[in-house]
N, C-alpha and C. Protein backbone atom coordinates (compact mmCIF):
# COMPACT_ATOMS: atom_id res chain seq x y z
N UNK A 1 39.28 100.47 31.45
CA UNK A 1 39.06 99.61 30.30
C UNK A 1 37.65 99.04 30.41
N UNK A 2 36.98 99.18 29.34
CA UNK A 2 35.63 98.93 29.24
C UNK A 2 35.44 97.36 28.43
N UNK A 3 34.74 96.56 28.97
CA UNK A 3 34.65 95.49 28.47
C UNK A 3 32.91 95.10 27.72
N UNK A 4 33.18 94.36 26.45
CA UNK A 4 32.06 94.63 26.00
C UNK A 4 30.89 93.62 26.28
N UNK A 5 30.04 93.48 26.46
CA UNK A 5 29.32 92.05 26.41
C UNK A 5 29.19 91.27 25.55
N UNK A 6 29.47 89.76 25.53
CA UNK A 6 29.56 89.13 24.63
C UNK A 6 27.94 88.54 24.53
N UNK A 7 27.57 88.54 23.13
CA UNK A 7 25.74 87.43 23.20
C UNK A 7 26.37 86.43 22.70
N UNK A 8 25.44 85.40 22.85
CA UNK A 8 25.20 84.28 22.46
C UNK A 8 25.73 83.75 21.25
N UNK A 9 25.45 84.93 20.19
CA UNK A 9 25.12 84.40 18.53
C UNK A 9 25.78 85.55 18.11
N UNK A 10 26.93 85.41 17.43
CA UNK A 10 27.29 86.44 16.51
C UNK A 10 26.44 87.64 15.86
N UNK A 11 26.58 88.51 15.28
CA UNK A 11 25.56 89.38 14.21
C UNK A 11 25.88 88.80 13.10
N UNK A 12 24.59 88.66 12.10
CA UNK A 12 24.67 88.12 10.80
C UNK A 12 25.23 89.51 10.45
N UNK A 13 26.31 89.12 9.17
CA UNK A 13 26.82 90.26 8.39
C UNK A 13 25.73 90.04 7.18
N UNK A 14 25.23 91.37 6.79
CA UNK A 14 24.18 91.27 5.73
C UNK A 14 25.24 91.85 4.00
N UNK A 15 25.04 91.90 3.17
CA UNK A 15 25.91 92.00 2.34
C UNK A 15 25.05 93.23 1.82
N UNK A 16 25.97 93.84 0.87
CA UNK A 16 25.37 95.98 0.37
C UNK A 16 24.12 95.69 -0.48
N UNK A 17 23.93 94.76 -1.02
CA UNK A 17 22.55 94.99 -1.45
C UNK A 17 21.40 95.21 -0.64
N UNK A 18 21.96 93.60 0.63
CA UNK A 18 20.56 93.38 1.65
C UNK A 18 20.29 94.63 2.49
N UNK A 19 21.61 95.22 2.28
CA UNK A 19 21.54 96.69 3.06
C UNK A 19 20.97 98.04 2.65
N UNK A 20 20.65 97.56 1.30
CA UNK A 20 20.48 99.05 0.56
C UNK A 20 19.15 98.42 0.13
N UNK A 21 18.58 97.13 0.37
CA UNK A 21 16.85 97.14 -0.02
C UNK A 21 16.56 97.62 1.47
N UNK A 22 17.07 97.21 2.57
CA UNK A 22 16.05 97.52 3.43
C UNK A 22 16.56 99.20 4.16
N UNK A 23 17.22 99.75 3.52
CA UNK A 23 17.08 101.21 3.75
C UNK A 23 16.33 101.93 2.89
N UNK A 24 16.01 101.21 1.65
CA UNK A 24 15.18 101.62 0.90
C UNK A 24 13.82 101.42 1.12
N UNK A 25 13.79 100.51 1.29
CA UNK A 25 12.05 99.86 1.78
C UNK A 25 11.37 100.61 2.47
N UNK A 26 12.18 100.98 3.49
CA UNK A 26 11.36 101.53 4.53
C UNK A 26 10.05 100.51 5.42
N UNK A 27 9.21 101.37 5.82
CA UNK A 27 8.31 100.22 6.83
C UNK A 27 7.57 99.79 5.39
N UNK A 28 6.90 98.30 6.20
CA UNK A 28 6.02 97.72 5.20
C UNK A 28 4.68 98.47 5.17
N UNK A 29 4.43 98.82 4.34
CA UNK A 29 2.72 99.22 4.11
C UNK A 29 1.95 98.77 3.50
N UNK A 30 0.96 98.27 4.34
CA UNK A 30 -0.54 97.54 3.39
C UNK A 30 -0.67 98.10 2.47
N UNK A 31 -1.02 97.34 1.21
CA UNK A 31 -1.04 97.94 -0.12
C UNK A 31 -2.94 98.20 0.16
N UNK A 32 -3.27 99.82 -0.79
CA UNK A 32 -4.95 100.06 -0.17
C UNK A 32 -6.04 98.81 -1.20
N UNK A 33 -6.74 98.67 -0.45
CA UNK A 33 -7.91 97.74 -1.09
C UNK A 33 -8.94 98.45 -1.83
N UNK A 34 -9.74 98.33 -2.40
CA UNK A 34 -10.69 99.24 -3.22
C UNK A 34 -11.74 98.33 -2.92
N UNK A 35 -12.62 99.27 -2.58
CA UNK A 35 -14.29 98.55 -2.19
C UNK A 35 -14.33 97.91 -3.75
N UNK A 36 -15.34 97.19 -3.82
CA UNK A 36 -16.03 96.77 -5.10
C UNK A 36 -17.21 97.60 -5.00
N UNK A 37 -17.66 98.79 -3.98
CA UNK A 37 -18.77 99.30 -4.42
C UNK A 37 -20.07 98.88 -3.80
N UNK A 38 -21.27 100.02 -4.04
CA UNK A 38 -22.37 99.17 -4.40
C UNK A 38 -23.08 98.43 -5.50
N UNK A 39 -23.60 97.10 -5.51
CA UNK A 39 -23.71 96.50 -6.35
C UNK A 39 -25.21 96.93 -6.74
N UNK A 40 -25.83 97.58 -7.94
CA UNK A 40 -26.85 97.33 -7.95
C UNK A 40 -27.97 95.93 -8.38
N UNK A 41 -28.95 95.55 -7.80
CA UNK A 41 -29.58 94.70 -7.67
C UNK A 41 -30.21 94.52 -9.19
N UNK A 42 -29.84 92.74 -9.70
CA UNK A 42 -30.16 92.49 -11.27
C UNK A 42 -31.89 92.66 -11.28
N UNK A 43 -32.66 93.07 -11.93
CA UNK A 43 -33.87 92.96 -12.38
C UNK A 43 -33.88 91.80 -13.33
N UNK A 44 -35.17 91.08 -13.31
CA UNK A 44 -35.24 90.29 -14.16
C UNK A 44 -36.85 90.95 -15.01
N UNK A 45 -37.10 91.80 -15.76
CA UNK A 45 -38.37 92.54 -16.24
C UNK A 45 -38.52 91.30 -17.46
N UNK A 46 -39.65 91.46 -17.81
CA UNK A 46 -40.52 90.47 -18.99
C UNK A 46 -40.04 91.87 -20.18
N UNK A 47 -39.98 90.62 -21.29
CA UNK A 47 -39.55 91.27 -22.92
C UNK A 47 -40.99 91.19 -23.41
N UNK A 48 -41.60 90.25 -22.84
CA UNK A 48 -42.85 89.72 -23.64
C UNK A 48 -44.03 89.90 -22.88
N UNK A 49 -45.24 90.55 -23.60
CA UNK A 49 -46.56 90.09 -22.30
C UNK A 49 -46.61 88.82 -22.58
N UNK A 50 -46.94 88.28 -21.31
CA UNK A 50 -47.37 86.97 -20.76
C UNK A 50 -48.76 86.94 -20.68
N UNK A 51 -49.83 85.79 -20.28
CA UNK A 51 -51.07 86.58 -20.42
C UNK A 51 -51.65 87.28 -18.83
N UNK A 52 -51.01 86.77 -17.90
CA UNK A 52 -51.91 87.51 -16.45
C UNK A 52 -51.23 89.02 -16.66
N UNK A 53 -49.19 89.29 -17.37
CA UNK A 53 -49.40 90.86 -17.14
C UNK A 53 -50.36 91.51 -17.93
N UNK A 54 -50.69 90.89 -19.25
CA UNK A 54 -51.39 91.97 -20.14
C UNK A 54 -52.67 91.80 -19.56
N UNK A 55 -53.59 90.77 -19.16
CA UNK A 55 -54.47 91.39 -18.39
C UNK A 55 -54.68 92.17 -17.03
N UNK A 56 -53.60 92.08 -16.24
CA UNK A 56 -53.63 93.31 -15.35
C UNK A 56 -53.03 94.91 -15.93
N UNK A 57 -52.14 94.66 -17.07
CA UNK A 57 -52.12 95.86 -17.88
C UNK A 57 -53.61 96.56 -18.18
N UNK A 58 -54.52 95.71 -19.09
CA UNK A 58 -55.83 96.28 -19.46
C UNK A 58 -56.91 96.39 -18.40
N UNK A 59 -56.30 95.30 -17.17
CA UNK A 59 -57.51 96.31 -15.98
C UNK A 59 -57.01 96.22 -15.35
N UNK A 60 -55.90 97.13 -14.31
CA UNK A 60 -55.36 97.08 -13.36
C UNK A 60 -55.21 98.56 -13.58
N UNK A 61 -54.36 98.54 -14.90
CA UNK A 61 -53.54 100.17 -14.64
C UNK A 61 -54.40 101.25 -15.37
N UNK A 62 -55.76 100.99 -16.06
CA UNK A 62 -56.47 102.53 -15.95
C UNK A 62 -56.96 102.78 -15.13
N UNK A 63 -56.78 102.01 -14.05
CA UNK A 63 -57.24 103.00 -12.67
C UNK A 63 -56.33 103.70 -11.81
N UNK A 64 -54.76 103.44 -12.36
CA UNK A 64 -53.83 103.84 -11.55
C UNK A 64 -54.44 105.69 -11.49
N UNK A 65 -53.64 106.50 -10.52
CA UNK A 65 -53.91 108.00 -10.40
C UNK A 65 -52.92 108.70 -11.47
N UNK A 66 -51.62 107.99 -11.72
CA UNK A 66 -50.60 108.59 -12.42
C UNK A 66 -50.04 107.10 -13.18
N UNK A 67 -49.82 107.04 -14.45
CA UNK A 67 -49.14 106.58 -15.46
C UNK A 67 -47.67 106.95 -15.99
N UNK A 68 -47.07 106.34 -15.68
CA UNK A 68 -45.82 106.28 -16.21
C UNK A 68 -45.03 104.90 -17.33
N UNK A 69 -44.28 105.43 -17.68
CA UNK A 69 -43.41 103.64 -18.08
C UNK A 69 -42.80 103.40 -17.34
N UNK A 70 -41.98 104.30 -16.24
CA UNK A 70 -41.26 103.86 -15.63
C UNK A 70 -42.05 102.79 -14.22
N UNK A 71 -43.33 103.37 -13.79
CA UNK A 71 -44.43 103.04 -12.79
C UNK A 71 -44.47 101.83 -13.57
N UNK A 72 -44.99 101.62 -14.40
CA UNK A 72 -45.41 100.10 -15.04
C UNK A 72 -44.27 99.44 -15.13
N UNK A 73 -42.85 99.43 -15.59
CA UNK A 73 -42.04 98.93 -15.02
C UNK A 73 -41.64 98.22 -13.89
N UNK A 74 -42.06 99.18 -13.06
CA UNK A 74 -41.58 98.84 -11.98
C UNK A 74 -42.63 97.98 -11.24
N UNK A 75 -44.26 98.35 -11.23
CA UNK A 75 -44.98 97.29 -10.54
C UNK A 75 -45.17 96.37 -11.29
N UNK A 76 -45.17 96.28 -12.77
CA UNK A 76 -45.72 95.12 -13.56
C UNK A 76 -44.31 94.05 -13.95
N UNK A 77 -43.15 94.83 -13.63
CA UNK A 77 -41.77 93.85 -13.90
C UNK A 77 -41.76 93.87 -15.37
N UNK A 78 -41.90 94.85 -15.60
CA UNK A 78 -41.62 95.24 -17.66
C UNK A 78 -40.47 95.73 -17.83
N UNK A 79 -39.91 95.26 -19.16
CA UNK A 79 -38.63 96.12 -19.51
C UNK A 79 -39.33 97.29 -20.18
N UNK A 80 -38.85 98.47 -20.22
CA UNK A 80 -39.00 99.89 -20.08
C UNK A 80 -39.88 99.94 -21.22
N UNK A 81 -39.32 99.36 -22.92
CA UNK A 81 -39.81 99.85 -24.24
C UNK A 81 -41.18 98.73 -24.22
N UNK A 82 -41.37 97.52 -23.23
CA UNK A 82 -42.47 96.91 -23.53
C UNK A 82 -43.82 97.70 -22.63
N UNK A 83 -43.19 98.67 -21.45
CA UNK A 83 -44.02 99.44 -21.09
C UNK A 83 -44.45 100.71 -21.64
N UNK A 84 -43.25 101.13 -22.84
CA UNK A 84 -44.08 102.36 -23.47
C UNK A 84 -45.04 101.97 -24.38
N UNK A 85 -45.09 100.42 -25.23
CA UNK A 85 -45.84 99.60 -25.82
C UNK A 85 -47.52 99.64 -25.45
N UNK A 86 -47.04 99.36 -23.88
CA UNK A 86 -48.46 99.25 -22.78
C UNK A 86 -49.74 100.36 -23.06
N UNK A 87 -48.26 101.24 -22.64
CA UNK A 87 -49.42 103.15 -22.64
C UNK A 87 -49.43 103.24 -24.13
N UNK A 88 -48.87 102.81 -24.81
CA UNK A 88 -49.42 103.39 -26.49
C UNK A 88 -50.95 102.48 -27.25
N UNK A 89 -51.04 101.29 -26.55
CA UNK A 89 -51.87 100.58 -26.56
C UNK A 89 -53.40 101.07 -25.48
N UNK A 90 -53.02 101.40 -24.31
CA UNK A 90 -54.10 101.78 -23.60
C UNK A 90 -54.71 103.16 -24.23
N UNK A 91 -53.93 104.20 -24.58
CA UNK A 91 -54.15 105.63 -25.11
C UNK A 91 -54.84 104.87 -26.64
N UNK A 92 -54.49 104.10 -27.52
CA UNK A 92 -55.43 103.85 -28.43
C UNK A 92 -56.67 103.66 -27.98
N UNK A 93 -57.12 102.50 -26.76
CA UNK A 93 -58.21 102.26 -26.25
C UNK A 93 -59.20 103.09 -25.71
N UNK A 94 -58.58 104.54 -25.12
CA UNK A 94 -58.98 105.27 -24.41
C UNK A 94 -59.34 105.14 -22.92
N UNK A 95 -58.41 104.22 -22.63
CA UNK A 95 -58.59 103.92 -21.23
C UNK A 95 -57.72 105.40 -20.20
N UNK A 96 -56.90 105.85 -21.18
CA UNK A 96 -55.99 106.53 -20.20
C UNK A 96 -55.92 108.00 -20.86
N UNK A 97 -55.39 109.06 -20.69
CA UNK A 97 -55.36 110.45 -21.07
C UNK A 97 -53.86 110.94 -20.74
N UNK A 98 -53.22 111.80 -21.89
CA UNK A 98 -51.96 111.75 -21.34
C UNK A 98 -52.64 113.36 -20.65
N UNK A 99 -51.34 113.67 -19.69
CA UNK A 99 -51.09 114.83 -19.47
C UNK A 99 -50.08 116.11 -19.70
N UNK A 100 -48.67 114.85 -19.93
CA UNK A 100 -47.90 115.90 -20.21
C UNK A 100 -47.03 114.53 -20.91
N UNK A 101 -46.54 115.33 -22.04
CA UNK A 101 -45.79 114.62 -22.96
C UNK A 101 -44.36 114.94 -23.16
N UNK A 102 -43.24 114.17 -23.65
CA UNK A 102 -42.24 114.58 -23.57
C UNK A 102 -41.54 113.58 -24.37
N UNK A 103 -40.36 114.08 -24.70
CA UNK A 103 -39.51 113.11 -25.41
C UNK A 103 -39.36 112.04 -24.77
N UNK A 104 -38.76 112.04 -23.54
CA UNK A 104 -38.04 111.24 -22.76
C UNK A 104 -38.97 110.65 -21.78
N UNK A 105 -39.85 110.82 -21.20
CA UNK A 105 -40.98 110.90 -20.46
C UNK A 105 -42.30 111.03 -20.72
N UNK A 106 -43.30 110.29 -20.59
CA UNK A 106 -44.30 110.79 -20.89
C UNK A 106 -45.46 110.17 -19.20
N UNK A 107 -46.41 111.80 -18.83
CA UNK A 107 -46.91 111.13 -17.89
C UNK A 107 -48.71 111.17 -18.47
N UNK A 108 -49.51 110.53 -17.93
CA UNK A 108 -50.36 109.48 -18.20
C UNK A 108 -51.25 109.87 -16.97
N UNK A 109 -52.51 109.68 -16.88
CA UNK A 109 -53.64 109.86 -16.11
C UNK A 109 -54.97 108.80 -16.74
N UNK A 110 -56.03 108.42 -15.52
CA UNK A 110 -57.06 107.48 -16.02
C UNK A 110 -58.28 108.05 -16.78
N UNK A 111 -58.82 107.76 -17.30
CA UNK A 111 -59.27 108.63 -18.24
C UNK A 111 -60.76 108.94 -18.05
N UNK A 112 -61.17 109.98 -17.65
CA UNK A 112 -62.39 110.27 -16.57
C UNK A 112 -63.39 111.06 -17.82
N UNK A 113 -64.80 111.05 -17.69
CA UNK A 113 -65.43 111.36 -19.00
C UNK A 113 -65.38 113.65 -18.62
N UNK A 114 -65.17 113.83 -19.01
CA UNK A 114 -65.22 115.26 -19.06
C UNK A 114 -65.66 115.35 -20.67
């Protein structure tokens, strides 16, 4: 005759539901997190010439080697359409010479007497 061990504390009787969520459940699993990404960095570019960009516009950048809008953008802190403004203004002056033109692009050179 085998005798059983008695513990301390009864077993809680769980009732058929509590029994049938946690056969259902299964293990807990961290629900997945989603990066937020990389954030790209806000620009704050000028809408307007101010007066020191437009004078480093009219002598700064016909000496650049290559002209862009996107280049003037980026060193002068212009929003994009006030830099195609720039080069349509310098090419009136003749400070600059395009080279290659394009819809979407246009590149730009200083304008050397040939």
């Amino acid at each position: 005759v085998r005798l059983r061990p008695v513990s301390s504390q009864p077993k809680p009787i769980a009732s058929k539901e509590a029994k049938a969520k946690a056969a259902a459940g299964g293990g807990k699993a961290k629900k997945k997190k989603w990066s937020k990404g990389k954030l790209k960095e806000k620009v704050n570019n000028l809408v307007l010439f101010d007066k020191p960009t437009y004078e480093k516009l009219i002598n700064e950048v016909p000496k650049y080697k290559m002209i862009t809008s996107s280049i003037l953008a980026d060193r002068l802190r212009l929003n994009s359409s006030l830099a195609r403004k720039g080069i349509k203004l310098l090419l009136e002056q003749g400070s600059i010479r395009p080279v290659a033109t394009h819809a979407k692009q246009g590149v730009y050179t200083r304008s050397t007497n040939q």
